[in-house]
N, C-alpha and C. Protein backbone atom coordinates (compact mmCIF):
# COMPACT_ATOMS: atom_id res chain seq x y z
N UNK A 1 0.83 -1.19 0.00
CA UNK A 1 0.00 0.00 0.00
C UNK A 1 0.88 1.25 0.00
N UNK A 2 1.46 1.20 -1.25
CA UNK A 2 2.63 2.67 -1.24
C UNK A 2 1.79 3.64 -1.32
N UNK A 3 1.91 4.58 -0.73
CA UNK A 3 1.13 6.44 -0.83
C UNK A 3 2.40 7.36 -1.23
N UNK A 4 3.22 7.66 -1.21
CA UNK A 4 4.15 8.11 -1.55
C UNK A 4 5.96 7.71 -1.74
N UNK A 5 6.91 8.48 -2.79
CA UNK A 5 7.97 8.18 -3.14
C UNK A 5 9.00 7.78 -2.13
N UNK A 6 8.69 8.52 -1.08
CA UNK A 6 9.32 8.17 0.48
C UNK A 6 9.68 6.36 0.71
N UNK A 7 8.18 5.57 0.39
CA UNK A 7 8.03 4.80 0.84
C UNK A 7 8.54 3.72 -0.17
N UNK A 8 8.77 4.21 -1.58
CA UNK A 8 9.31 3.39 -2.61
C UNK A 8 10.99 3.66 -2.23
N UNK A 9 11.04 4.89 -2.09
CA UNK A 9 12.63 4.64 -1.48
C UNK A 9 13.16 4.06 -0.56
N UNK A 10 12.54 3.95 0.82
CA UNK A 10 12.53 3.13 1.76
C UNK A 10 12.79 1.69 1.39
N UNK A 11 12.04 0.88 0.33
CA UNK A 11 12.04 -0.16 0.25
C UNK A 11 12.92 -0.43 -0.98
N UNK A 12 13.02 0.65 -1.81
CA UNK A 12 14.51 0.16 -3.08
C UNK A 12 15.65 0.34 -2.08
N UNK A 13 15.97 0.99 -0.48
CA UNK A 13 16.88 0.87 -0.09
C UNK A 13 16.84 -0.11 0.91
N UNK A 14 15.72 -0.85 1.50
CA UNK A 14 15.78 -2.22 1.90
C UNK A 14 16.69 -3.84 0.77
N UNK A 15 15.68 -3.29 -0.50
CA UNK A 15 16.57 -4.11 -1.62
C UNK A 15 17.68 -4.20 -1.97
N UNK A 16 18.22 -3.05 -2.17
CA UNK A 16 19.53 -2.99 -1.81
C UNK A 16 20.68 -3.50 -1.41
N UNK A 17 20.11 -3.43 0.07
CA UNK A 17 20.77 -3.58 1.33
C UNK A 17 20.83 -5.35 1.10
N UNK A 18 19.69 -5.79 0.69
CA UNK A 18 19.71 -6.99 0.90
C UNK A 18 20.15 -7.88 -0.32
N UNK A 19 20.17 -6.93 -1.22
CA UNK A 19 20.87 -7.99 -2.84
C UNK A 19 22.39 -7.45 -2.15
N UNK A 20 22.86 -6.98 -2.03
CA UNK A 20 24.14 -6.37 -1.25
C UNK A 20 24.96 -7.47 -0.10
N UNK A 21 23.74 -7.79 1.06
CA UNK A 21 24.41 -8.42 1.44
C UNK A 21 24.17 -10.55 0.70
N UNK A 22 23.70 -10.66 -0.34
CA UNK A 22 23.57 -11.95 -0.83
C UNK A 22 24.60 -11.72 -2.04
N UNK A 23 25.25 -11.03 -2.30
CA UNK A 23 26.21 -10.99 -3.55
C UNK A 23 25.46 -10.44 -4.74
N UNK A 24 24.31 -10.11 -5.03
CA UNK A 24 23.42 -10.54 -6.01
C UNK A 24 22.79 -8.60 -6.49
N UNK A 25 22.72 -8.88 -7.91
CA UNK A 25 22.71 -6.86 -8.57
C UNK A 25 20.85 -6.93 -7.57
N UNK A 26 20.51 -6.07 -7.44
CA UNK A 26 19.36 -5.34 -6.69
C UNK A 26 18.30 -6.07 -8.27
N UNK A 27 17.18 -6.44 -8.38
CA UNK A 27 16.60 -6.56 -9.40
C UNK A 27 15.51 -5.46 -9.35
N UNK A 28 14.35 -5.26 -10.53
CA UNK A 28 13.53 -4.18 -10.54
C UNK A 28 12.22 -4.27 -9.28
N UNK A 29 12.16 -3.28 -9.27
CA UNK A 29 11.22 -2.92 -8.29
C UNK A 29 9.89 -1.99 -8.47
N UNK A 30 8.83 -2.37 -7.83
CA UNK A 30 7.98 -1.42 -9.14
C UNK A 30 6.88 -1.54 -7.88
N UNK A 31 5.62 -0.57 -7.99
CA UNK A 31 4.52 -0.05 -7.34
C UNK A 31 3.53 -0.77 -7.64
N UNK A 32 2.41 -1.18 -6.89
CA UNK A 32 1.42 -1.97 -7.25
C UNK A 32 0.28 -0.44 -6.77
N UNK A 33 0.33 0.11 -7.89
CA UNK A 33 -1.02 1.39 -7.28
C UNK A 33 -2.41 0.87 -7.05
N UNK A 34 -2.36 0.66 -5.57
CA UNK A 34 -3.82 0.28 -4.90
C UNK A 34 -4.46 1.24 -4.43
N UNK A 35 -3.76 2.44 -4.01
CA UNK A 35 -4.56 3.31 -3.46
C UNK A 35 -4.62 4.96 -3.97
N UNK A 36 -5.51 5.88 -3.85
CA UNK A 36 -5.48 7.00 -4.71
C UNK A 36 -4.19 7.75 -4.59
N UNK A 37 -3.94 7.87 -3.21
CA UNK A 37 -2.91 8.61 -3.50
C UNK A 37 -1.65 8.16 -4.14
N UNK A 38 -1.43 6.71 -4.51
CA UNK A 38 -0.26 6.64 -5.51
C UNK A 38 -0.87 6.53 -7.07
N UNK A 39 -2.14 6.52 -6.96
CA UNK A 39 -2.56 6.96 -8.70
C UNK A 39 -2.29 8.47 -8.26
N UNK A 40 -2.58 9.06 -7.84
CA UNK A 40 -2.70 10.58 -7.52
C UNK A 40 -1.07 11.14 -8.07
N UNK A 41 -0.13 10.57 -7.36
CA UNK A 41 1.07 10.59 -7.84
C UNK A 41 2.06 9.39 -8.55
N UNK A 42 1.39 8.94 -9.65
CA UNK A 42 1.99 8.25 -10.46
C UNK A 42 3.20 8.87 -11.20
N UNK A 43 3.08 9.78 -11.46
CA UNK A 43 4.16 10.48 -12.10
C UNK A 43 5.60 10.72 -11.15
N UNK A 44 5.41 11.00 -10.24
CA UNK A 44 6.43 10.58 -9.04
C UNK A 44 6.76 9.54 -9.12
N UNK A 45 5.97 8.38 -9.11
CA UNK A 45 6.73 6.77 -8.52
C UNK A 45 6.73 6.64 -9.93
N UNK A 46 6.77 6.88 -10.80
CA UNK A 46 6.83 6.09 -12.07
C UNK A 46 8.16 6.66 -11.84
N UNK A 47 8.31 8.02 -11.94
CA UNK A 47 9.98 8.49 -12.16
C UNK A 47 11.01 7.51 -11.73
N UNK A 48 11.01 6.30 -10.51
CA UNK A 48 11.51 6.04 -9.57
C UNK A 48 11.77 4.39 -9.47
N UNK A 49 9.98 4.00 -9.93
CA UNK A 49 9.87 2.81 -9.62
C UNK A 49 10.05 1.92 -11.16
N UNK A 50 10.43 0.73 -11.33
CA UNK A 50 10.65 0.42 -12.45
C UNK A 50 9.06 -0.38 -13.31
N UNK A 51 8.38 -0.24 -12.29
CA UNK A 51 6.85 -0.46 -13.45
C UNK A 51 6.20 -0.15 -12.40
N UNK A 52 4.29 -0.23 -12.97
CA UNK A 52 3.12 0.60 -11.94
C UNK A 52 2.05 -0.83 -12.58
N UNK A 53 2.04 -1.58 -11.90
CA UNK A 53 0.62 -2.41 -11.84
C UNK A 53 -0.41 -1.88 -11.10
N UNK A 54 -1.48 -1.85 -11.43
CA UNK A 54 -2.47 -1.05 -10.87
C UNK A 54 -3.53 -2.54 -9.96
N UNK A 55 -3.53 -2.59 -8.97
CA UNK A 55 -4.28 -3.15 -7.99
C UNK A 55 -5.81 -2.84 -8.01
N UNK A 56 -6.61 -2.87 -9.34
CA UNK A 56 -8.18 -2.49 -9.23
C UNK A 56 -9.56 -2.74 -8.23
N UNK A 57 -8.85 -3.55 -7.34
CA UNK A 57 -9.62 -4.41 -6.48
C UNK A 57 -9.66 -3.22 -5.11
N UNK A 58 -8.51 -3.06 -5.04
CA UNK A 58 -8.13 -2.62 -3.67
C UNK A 58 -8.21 -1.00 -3.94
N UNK A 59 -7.83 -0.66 -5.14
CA UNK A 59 -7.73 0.76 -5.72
C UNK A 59 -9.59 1.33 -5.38
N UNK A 60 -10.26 0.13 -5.90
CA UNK A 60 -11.61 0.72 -6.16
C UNK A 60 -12.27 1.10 -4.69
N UNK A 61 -11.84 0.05 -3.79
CA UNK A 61 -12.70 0.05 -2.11
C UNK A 61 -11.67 1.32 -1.81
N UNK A 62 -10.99 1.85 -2.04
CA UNK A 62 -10.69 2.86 -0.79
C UNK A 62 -10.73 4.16 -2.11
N UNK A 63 -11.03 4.26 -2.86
CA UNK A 63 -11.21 5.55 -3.93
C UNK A 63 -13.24 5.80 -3.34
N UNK A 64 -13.66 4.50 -3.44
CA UNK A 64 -14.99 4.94 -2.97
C UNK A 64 -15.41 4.84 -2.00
N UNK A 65 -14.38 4.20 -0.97
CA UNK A 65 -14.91 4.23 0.45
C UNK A 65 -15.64 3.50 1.12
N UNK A 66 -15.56 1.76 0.52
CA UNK A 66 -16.72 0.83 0.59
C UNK A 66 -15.86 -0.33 0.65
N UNK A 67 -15.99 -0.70 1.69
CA UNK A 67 -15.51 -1.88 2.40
C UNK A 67 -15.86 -2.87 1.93
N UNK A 68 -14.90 -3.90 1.00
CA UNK A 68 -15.61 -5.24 0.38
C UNK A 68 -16.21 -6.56 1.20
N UNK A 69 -14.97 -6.40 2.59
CA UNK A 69 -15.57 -7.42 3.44
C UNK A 69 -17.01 -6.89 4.28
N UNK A 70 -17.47 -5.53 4.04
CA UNK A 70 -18.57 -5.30 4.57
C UNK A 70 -20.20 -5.28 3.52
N UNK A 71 -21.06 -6.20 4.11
CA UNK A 71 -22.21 -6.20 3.34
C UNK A 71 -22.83 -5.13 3.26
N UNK A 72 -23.27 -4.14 3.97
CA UNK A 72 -24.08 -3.14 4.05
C UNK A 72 -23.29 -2.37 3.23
N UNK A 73 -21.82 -1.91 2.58
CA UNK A 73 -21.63 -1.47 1.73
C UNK A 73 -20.86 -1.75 0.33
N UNK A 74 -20.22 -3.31 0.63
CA UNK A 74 -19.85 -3.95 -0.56
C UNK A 74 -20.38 -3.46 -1.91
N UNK A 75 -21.83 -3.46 -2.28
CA UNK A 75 -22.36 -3.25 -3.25
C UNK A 75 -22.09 -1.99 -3.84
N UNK A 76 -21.54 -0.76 -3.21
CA UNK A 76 -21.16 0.40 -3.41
C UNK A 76 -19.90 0.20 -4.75
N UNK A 77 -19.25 -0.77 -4.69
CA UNK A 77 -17.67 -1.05 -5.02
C UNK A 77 -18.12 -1.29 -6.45
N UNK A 78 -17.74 -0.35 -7.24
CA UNK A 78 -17.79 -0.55 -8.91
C UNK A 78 -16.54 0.03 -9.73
N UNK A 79 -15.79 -1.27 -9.91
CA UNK A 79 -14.53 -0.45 -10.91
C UNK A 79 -15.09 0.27 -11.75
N UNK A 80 -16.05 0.67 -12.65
CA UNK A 80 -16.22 1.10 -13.46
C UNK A 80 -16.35 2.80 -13.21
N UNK A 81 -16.79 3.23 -12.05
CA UNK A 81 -17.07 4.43 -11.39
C UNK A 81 -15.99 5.10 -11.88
N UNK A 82 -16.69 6.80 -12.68
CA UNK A 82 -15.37 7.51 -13.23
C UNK A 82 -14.20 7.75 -12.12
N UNK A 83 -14.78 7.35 -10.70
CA UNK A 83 -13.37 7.90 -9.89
C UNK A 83 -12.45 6.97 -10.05
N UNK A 84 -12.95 6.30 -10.05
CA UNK A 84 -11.90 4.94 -10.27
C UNK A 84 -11.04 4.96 -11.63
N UNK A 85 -11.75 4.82 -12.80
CA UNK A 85 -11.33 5.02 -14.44
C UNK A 85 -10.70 5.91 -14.65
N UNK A 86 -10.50 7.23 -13.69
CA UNK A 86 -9.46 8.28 -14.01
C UNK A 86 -8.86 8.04 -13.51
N UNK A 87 -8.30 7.53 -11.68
CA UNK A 87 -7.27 7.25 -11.04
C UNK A 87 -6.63 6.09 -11.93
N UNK A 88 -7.13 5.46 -12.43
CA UNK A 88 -6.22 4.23 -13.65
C UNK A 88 -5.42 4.81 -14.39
N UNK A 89 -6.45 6.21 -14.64
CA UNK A 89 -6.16 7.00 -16.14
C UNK A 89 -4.87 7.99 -15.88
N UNK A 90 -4.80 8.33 -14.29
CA UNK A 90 -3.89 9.14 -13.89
C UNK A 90 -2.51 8.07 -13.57
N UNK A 91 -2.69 6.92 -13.56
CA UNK A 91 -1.67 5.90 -13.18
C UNK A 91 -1.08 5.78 -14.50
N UNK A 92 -2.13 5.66 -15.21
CA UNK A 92 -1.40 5.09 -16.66
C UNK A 92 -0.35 6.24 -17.44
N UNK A 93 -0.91 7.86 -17.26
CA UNK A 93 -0.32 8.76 -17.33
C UNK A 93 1.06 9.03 -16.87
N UNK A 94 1.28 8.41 -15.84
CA UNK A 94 2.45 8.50 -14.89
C UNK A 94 3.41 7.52 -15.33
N UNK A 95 2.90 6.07 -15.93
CA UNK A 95 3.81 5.25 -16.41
C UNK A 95 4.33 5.68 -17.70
N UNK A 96 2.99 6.24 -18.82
CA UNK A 96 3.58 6.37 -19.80
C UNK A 96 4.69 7.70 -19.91
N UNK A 97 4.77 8.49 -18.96
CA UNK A 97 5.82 9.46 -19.07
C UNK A 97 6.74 9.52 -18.69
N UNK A 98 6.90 8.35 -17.70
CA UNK A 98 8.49 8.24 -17.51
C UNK A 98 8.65 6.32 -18.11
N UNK A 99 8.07 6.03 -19.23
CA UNK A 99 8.10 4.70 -19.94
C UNK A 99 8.20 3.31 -19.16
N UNK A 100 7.47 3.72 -18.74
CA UNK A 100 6.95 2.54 -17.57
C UNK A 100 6.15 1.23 -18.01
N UNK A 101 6.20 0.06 -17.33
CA UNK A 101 5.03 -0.83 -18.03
C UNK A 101 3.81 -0.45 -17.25
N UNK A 102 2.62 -0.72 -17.37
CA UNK A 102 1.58 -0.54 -16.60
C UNK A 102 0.55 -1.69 -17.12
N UNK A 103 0.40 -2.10 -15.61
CA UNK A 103 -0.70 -3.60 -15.93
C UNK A 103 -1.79 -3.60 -14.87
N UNK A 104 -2.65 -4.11 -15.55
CA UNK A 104 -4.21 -4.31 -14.39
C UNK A 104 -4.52 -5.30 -14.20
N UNK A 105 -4.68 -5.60 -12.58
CA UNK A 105 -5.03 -6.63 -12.02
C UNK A 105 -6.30 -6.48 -11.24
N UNK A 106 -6.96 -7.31 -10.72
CA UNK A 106 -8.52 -7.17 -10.49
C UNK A 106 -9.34 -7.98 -11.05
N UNK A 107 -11.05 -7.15 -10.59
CA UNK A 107 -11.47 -7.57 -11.37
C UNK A 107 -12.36 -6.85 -12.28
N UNK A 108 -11.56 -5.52 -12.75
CA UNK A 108 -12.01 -4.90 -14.01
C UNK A 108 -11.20 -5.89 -15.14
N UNK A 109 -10.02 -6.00 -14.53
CA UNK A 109 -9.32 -6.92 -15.79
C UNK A 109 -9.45 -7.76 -16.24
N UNK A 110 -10.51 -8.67 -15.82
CA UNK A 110 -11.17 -9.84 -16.24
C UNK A 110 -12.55 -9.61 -17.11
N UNK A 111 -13.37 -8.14 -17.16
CA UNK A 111 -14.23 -7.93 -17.69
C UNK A 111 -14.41 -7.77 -19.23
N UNK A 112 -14.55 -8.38 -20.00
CA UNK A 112 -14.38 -8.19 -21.48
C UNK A 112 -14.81 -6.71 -21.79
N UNK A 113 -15.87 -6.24 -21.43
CA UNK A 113 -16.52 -4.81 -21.55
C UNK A 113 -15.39 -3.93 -21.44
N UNK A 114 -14.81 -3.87 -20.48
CA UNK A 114 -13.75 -2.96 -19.27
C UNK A 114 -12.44 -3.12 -20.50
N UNK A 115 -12.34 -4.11 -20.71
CA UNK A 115 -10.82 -4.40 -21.64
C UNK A 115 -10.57 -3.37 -22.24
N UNK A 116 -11.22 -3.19 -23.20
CA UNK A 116 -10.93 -1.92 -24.31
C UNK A 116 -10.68 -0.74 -23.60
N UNK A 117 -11.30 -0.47 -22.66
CA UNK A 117 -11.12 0.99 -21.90
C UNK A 117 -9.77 0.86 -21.07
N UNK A 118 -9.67 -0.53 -20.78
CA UNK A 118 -8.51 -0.65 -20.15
C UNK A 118 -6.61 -0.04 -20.94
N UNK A 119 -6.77 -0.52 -22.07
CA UNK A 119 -6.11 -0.75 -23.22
C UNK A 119 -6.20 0.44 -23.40
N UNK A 120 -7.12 1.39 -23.58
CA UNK A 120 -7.17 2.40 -23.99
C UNK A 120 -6.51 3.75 -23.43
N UNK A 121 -6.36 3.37 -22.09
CA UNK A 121 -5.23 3.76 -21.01
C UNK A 121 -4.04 3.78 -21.07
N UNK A 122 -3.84 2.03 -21.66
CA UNK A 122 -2.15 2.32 -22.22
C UNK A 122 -1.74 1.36 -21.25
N UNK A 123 -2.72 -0.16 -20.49
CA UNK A 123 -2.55 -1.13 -20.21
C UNK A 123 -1.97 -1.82 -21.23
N UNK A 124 -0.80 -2.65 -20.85
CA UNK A 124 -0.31 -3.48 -21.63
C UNK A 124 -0.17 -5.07 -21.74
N UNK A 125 -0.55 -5.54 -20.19
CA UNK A 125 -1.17 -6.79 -19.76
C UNK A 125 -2.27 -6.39 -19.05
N UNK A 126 -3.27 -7.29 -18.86
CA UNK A 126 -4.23 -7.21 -17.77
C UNK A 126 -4.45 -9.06 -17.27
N UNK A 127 -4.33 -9.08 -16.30
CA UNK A 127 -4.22 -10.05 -15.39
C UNK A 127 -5.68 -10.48 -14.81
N UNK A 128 -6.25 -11.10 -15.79
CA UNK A 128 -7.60 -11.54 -15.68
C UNK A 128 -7.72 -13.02 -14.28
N UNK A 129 -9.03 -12.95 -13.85
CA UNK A 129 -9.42 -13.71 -12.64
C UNK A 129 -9.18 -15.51 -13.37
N UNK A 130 -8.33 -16.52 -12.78
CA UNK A 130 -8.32 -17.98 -13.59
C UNK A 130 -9.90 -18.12 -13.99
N UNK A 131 -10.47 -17.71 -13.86
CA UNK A 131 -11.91 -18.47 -14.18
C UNK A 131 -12.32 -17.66 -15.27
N UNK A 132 -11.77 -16.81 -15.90
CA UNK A 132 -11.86 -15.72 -16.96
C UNK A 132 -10.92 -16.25 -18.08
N UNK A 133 -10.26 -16.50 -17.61
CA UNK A 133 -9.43 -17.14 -18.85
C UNK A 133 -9.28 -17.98 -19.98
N UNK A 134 -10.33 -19.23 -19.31
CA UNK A 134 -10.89 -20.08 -20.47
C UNK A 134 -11.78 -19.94 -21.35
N UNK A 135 -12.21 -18.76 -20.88
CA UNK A 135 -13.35 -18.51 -22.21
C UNK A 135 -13.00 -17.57 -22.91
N UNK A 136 -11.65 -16.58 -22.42
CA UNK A 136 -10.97 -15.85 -23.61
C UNK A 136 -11.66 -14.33 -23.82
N UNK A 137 -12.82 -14.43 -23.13
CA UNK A 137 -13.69 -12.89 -23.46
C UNK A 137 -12.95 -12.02 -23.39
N UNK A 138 -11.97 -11.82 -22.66
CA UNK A 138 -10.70 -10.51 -22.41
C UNK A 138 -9.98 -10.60 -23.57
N UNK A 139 -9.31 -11.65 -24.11
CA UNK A 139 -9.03 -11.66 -25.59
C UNK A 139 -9.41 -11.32 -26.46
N UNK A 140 -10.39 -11.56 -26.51
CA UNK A 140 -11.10 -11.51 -27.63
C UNK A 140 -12.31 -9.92 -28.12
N UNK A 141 -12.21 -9.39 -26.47
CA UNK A 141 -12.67 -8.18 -26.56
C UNK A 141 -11.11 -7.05 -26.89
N UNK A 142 -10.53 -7.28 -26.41
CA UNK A 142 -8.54 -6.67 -26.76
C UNK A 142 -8.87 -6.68 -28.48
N UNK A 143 -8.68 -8.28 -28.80
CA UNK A 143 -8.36 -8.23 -30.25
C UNK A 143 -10.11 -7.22 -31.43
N UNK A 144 -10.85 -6.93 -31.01
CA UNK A 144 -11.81 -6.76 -31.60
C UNK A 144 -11.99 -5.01 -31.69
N UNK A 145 -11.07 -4.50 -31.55
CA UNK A 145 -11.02 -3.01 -31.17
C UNK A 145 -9.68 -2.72 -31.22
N UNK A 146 -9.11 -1.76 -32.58
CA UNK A 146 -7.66 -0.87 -32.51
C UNK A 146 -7.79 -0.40 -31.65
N UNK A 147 -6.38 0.19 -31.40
CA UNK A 147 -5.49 0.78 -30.32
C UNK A 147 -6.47 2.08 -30.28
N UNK A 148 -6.57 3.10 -31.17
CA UNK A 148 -7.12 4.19 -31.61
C UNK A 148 -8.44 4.26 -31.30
N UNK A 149 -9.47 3.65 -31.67
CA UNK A 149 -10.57 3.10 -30.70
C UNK A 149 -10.67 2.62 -29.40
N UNK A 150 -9.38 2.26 -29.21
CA UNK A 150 -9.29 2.06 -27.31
C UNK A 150 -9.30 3.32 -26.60
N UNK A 151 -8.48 3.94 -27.19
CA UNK A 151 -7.80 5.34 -26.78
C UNK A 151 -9.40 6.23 -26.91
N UNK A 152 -9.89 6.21 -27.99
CA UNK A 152 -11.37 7.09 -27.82
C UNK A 152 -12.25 6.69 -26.98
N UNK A 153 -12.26 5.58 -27.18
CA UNK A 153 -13.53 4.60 -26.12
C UNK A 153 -13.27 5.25 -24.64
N UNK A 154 -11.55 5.21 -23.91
CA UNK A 154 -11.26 5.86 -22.57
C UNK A 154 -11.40 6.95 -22.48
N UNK A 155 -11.46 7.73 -23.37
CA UNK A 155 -11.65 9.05 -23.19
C UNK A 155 -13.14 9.57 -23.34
N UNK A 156 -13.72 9.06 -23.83
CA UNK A 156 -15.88 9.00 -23.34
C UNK A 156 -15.31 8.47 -22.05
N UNK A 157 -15.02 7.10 -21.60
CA UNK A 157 -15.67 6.94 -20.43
C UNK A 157 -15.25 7.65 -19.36
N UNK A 158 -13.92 8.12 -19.68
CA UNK A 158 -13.46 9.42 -18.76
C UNK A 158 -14.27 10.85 -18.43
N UNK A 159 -15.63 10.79 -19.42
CA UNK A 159 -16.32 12.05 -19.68
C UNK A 159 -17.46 11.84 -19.14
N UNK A 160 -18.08 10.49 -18.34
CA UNK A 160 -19.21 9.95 -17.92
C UNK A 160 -18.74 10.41 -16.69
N UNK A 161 -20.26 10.38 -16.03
CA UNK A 161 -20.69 11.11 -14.84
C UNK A 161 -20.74 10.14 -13.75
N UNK A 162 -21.37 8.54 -14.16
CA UNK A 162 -21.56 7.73 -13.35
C UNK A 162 -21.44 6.02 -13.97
N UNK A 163 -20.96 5.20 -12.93
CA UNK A 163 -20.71 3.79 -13.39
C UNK A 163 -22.49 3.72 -14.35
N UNK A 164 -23.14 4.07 -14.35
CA UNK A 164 -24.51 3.62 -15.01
C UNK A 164 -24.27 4.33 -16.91
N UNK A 165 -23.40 5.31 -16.64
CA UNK A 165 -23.20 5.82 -17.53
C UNK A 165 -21.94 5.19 -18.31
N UNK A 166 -21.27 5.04 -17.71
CA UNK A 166 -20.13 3.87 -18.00
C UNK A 166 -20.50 2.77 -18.74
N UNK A 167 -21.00 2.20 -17.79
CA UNK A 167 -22.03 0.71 -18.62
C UNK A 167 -22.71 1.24 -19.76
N UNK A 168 -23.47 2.05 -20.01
CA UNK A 168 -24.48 2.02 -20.86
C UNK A 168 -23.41 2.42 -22.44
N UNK A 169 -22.08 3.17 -22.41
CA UNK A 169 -21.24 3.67 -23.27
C UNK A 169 -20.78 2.19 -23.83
N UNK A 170 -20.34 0.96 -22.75
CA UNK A 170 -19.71 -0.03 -23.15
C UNK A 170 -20.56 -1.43 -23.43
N UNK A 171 -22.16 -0.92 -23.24
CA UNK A 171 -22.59 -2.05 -24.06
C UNK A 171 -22.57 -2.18 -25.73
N UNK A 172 -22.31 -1.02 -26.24
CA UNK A 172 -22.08 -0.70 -27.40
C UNK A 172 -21.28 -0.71 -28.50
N UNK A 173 -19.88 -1.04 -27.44
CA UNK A 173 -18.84 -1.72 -27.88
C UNK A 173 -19.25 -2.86 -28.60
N UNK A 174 -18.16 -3.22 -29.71
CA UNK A 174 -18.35 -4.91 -30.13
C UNK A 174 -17.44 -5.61 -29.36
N UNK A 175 -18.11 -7.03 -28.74
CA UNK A 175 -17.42 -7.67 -27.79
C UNK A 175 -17.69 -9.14 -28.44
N UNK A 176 -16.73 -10.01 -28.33
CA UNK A 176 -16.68 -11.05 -29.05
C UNK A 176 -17.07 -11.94 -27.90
């Protein structure tokens, strides 16, 4: 749960310390942005960190404030919610400017719908749920939509007001 560069330094100088004392070069080290404030400052830890996987699961409960292990507000929790889709959008920003990889894990990344918008961000893997995988819908929604159409598709859903509005932009998509 990194929030700031402090805390990526802290721990590239734990690594360090410890490829240091095993004989062994330090290997890459990189941010898993779960929470807003390291989408908030992606552009910082991207400078720093050697990739930004984005944690959608964990990113989404504390951007909206809805506790997954809690029932009375679980249902609140929608990756799709523009707060969420811009903090991606501000992560992905941060990787691509200091040439970062950036990957989504969750479970927007398993959504065939979500894919394209994902992609359209400037995701370059997305790390779909095992039970998503055999039927390929994330594939097959990726392969069914250019890059250029990804890139427009994120930028509507960046312009929606609400996950209802979200949905209703990406049933429209072609999804295989």
């Amino acid at each position: 749960m990194v929030v700031d560069v402090g805390e990526l330094r802290a721990a590239r100088a734990i690594l360090g310390n410890v490829a240091a004392e095993l004989g062994q070069p330090a290997g890459p080290l990189g941010v898993m942005v779960e929470t807003p404030a390291a989408a908030l400052l992606a552009h910082e830890l991207a400078r720093e960190a050697d990739f930004l996987p984005v944690g959608s699961n964990d990113l989404t409960q504390y951007a909206l404030a809805a506790d997954r292990g809690n029932p009375a507000v679980a249902g609140l929790i929608d990756p799709l919610h523009p707060a969420v889709l811009r903090l991606i959008a501000r992560a992905s920003e941060g990787a691509r400017a200091h040439g970062r990889w950036l990957g989504i894990c969750g479970g927007v990344a398993s959504d065939p719908r979500a894919a394209p918008v994902l992609v359209g961000f400037g995701a370059t893997e997305l790390s779909a749920a095992p039970a998503a995988v055999p039927a390929a819908a994330v594939k097959a929604a990726v392969a069914a939509i250019t890059t250029d159409a990804a890139r427009a598709l994120a930028a509507r859903a960046l312009a929606c007001a609400t996950a209802a509005e979200v949905r209703s932009l990406l049933e429209n998509v072609p999804c295989a």
